[in-house]
PDB file of N, CA and C in Angstrom:
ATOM      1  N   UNK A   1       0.819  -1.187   0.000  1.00  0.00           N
ATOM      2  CA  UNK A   1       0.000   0.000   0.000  1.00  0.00           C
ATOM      3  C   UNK A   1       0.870   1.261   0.000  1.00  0.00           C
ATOM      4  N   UNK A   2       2.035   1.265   0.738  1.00  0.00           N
ATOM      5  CA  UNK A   2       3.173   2.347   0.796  1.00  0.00           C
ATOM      6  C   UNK A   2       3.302   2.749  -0.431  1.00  0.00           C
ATOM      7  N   UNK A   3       3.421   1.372  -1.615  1.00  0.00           N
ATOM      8  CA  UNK A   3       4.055   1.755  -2.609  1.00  0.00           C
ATOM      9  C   UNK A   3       2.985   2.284  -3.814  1.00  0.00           C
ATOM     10  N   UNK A   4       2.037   1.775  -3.353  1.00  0.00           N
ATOM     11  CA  UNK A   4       0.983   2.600  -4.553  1.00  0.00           C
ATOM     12  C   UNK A   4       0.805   4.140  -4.454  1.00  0.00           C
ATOM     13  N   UNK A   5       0.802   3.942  -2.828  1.00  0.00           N
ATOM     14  CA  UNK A   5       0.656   5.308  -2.339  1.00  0.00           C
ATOM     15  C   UNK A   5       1.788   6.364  -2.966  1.00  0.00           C
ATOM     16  N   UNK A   6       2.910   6.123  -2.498  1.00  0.00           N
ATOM     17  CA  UNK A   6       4.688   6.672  -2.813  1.00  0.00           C
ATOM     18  C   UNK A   6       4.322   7.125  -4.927  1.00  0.00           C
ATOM     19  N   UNK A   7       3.920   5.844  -5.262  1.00  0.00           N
ATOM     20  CA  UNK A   7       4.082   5.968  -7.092  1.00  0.00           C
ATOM     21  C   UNK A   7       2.888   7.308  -6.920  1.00  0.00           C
ATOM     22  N   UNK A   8       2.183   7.215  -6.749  1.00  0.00           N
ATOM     23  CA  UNK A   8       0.730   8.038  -6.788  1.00  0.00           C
ATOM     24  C   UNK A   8       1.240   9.278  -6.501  1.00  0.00           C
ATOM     25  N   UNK A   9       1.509   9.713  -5.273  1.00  0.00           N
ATOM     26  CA  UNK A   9       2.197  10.931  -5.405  1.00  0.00           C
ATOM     27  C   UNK A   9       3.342  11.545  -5.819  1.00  0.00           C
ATOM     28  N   UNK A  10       4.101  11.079  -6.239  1.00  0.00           N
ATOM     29  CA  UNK A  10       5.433  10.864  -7.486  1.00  0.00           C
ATOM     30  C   UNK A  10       4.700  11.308  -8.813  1.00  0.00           C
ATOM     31  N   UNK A  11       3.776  10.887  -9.275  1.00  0.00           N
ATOM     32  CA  UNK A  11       3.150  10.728 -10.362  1.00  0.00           C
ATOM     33  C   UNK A  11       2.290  12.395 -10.869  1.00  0.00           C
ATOM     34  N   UNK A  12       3.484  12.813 -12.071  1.00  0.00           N
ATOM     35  CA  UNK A  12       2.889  13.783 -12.561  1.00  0.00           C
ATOM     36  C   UNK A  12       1.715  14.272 -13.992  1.00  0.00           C
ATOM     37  N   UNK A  13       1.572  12.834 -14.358  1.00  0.00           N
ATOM     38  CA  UNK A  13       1.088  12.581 -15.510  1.00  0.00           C
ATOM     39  C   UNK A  13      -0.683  14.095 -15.139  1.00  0.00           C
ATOM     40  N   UNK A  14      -1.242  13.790 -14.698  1.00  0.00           N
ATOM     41  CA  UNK A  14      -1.991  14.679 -14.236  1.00  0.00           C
ATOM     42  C   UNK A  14      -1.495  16.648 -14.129  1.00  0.00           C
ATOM     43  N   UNK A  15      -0.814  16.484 -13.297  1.00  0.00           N
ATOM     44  CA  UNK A  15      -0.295  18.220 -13.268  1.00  0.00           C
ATOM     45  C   UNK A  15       0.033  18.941 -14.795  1.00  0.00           C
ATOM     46  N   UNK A  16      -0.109  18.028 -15.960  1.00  0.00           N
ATOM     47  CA  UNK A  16       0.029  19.011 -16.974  1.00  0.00           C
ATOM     48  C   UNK A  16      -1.058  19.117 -17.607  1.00  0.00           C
ATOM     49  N   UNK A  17      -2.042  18.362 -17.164  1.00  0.00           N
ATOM     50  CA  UNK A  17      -3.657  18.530 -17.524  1.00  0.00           C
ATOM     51  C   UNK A  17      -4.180  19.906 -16.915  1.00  0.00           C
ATOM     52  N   UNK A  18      -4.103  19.799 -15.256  1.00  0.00           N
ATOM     53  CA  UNK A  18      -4.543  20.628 -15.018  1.00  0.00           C
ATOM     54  C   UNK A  18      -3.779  22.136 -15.660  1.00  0.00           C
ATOM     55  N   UNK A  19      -2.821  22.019 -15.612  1.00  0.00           N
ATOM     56  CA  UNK A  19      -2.049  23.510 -16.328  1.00  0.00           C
ATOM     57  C   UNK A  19      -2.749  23.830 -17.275  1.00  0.00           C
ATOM     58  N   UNK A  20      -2.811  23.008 -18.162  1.00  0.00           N
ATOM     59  CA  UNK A  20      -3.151  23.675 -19.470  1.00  0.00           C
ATOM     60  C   UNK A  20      -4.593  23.843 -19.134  1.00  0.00           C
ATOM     61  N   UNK A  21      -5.771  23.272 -18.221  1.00  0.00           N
ATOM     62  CA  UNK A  21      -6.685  24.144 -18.639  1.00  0.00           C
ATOM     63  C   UNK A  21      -6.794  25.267 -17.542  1.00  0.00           C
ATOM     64  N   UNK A  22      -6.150  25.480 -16.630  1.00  0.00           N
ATOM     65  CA  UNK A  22      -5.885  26.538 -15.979  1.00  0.00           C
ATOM     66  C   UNK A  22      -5.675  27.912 -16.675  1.00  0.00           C
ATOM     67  N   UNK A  23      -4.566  27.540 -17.566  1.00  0.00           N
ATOM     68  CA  UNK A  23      -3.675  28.806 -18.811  1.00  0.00           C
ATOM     69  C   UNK A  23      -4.920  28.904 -19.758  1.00  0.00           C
ATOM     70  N   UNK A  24      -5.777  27.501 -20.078  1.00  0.00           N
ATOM     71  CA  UNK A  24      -6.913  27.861 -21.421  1.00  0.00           C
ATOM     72  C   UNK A  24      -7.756  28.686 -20.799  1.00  0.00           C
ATOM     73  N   UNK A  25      -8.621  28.907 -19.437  1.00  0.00           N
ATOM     74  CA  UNK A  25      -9.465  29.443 -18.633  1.00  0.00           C
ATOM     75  C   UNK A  25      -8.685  30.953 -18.614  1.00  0.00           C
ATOM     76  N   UNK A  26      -7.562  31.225 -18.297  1.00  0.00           N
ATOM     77  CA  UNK A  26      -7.110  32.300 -18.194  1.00  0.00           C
ATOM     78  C   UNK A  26      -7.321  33.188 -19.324  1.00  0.00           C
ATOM     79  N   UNK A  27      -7.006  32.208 -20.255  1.00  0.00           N
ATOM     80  CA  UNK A  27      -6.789  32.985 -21.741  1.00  0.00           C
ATOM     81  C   UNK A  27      -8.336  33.516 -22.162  1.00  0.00           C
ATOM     82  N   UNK A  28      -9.201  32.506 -22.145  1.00  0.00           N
ATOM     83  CA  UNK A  28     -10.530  33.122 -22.268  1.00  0.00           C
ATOM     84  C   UNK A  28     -11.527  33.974 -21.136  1.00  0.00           C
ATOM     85  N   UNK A  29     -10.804  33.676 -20.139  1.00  0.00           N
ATOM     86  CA  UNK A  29     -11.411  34.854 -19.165  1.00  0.00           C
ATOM     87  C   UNK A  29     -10.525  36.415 -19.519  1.00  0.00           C
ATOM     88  N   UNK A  30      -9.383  36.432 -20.311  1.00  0.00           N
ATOM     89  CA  UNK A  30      -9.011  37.615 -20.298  1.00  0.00           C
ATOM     90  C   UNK A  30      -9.779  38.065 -21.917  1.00  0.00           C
ATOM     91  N   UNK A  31     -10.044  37.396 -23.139  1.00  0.00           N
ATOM     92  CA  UNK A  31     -10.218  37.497 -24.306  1.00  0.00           C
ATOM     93  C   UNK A  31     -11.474  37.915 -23.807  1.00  0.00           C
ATOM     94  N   UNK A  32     -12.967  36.860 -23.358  1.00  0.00           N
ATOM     95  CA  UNK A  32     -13.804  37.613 -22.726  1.00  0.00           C
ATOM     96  C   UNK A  32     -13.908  39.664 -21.859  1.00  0.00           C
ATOM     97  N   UNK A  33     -13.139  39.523 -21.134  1.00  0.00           N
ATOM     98  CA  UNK A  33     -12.418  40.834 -20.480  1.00  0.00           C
ATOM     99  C   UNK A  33     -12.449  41.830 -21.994  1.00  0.00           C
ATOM    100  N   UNK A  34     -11.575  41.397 -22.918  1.00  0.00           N
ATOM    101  CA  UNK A  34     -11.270  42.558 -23.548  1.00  0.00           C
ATOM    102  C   UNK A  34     -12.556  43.115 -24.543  1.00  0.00           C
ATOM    103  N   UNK A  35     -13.092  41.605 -24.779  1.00  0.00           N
ATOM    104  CA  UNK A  35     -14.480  41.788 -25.818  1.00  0.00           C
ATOM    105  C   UNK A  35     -15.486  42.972 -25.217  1.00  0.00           C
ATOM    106  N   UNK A  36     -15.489  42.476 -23.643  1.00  0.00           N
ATOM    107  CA  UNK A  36     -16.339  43.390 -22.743  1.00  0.00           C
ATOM    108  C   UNK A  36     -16.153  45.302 -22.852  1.00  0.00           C
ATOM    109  N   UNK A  37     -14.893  44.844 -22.536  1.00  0.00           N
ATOM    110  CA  UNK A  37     -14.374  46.538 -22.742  1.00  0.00           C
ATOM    111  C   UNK A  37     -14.858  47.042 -24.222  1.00  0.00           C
ATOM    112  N   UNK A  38     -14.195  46.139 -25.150  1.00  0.00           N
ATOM    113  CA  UNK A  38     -14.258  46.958 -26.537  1.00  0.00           C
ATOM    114  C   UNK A  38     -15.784  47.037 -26.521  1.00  0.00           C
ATOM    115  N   UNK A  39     -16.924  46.326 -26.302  1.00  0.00           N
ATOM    116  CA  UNK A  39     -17.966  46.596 -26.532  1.00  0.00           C
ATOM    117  C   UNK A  39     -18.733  47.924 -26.166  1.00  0.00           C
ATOM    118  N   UNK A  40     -18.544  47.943 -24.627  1.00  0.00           N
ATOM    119  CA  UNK A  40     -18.661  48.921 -24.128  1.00  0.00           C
ATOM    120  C   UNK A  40     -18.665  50.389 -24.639  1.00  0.00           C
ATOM    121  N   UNK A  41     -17.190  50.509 -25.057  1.00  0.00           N
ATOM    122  CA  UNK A  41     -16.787  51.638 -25.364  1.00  0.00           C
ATOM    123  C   UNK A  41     -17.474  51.985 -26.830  1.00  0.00           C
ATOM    124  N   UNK A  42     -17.380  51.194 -27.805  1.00  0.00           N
ATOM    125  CA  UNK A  42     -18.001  51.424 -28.959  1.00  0.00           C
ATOM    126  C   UNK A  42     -19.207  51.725 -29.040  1.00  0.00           C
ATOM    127  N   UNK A  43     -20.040  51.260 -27.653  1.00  0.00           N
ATOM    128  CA  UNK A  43     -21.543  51.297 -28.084  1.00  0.00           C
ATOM    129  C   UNK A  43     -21.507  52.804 -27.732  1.00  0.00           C
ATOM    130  N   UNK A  44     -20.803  53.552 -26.757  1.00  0.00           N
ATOM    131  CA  UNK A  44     -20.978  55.022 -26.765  1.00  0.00           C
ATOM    132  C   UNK A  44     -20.490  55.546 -27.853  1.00  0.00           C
ATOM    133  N   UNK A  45     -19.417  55.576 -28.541  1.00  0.00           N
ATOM    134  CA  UNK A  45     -18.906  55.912 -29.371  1.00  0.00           C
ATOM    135  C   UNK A  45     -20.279  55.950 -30.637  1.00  0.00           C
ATOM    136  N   UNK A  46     -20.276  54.765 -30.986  1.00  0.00           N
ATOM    137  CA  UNK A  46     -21.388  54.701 -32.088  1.00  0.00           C
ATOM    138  C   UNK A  46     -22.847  55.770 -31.650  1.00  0.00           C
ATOM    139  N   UNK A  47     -22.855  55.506 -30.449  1.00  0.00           N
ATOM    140  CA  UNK A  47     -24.614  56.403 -30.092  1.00  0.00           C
ATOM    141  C   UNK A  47     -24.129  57.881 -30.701  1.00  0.00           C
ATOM    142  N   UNK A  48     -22.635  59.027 -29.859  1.00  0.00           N
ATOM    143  CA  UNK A  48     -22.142  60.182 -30.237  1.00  0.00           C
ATOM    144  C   UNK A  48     -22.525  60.114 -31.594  1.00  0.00           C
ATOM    145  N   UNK A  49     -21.574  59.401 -32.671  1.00  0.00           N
ATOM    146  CA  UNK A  49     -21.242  59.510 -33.717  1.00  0.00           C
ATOM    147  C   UNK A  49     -22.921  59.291 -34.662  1.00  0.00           C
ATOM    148  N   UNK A  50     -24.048  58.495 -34.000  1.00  0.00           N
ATOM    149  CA  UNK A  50     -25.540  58.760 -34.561  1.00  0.00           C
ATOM    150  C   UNK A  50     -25.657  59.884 -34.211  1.00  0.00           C
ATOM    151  N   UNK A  51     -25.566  60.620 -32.971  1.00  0.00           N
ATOM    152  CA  UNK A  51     -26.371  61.563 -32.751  1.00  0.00           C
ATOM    153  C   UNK A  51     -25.671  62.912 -33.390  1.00  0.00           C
ATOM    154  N   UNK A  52     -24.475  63.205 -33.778  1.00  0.00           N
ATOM    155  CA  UNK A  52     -23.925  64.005 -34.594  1.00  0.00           C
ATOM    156  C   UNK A  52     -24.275  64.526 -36.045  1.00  0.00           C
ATOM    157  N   UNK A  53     -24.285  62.871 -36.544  1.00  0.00           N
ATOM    158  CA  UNK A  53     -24.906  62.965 -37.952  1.00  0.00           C
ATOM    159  C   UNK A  53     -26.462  62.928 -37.746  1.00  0.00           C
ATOM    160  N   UNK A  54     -26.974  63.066 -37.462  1.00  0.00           N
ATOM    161  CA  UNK A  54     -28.654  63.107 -36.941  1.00  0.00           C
ATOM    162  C   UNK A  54     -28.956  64.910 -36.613  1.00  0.00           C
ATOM    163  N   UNK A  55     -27.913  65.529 -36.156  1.00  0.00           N
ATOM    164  CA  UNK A  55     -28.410  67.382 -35.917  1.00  0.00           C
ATOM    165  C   UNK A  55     -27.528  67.815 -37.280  1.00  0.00           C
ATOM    166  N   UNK A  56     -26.646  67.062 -37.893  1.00  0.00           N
ATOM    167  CA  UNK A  56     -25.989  67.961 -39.201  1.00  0.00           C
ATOM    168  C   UNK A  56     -26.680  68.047 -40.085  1.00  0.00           C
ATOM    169  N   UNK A  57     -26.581  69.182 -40.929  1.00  0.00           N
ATOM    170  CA  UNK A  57     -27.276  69.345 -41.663  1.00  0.00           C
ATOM    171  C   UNK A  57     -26.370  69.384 -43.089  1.00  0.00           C
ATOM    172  N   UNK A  58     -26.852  69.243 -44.034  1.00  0.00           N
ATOM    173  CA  UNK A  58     -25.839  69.222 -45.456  1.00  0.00           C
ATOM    174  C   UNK A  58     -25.375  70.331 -46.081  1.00  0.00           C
ATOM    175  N   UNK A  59     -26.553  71.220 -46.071  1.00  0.00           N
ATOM    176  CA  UNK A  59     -25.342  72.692 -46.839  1.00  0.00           C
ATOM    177  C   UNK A  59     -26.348  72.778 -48.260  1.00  0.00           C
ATOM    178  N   UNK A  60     -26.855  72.150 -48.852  1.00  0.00           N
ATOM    179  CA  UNK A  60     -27.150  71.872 -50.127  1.00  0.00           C
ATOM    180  C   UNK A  60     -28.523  71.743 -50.539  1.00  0.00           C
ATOM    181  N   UNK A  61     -29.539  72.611 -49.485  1.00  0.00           N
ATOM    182  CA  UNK A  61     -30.569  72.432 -49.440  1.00  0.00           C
ATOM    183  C   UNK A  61     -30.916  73.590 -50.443  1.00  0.00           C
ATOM    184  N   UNK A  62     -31.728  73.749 -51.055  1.00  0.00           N
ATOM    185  CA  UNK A  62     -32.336  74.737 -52.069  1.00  0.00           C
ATOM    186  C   UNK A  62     -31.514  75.150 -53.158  1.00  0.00           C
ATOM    187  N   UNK A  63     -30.704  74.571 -53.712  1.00  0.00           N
ATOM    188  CA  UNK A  63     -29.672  74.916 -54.527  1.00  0.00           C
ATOM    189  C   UNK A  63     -30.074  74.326 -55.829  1.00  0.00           C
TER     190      UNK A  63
END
């Protein structure tokens, strides 16, 4: 029993499983993160940039 025990915790075949989905979780919790931001910001951006062209007027009316 010592020795199953002893191999078992010796035994790293496992620890590079968990890594990699540790690093994959990371990677998409930060890609998520950035989608969030960029969204954010654009949706104000885009509302300004409607409501700009929405009070301009063209210049070229009665001509």
């Amino acid at each position: 029993m010592k020795t199953l025990l002893r191999n078992f915790l010796k035994s790293e075949s496992g620890a590079i499983t968990v890594d990699w989905v540790v690093l994959t979780a990371a990677i998409v919790g930060l890609g998520l993160a950035a989608v969030a931001s960029v969204h954010n910001s654009t949706n104000g951006l885009s509302e300004r940039v409607g409501n700009a062209v929405a009070i301009t007027t063209l210049g070229t009316e009665g001509e």
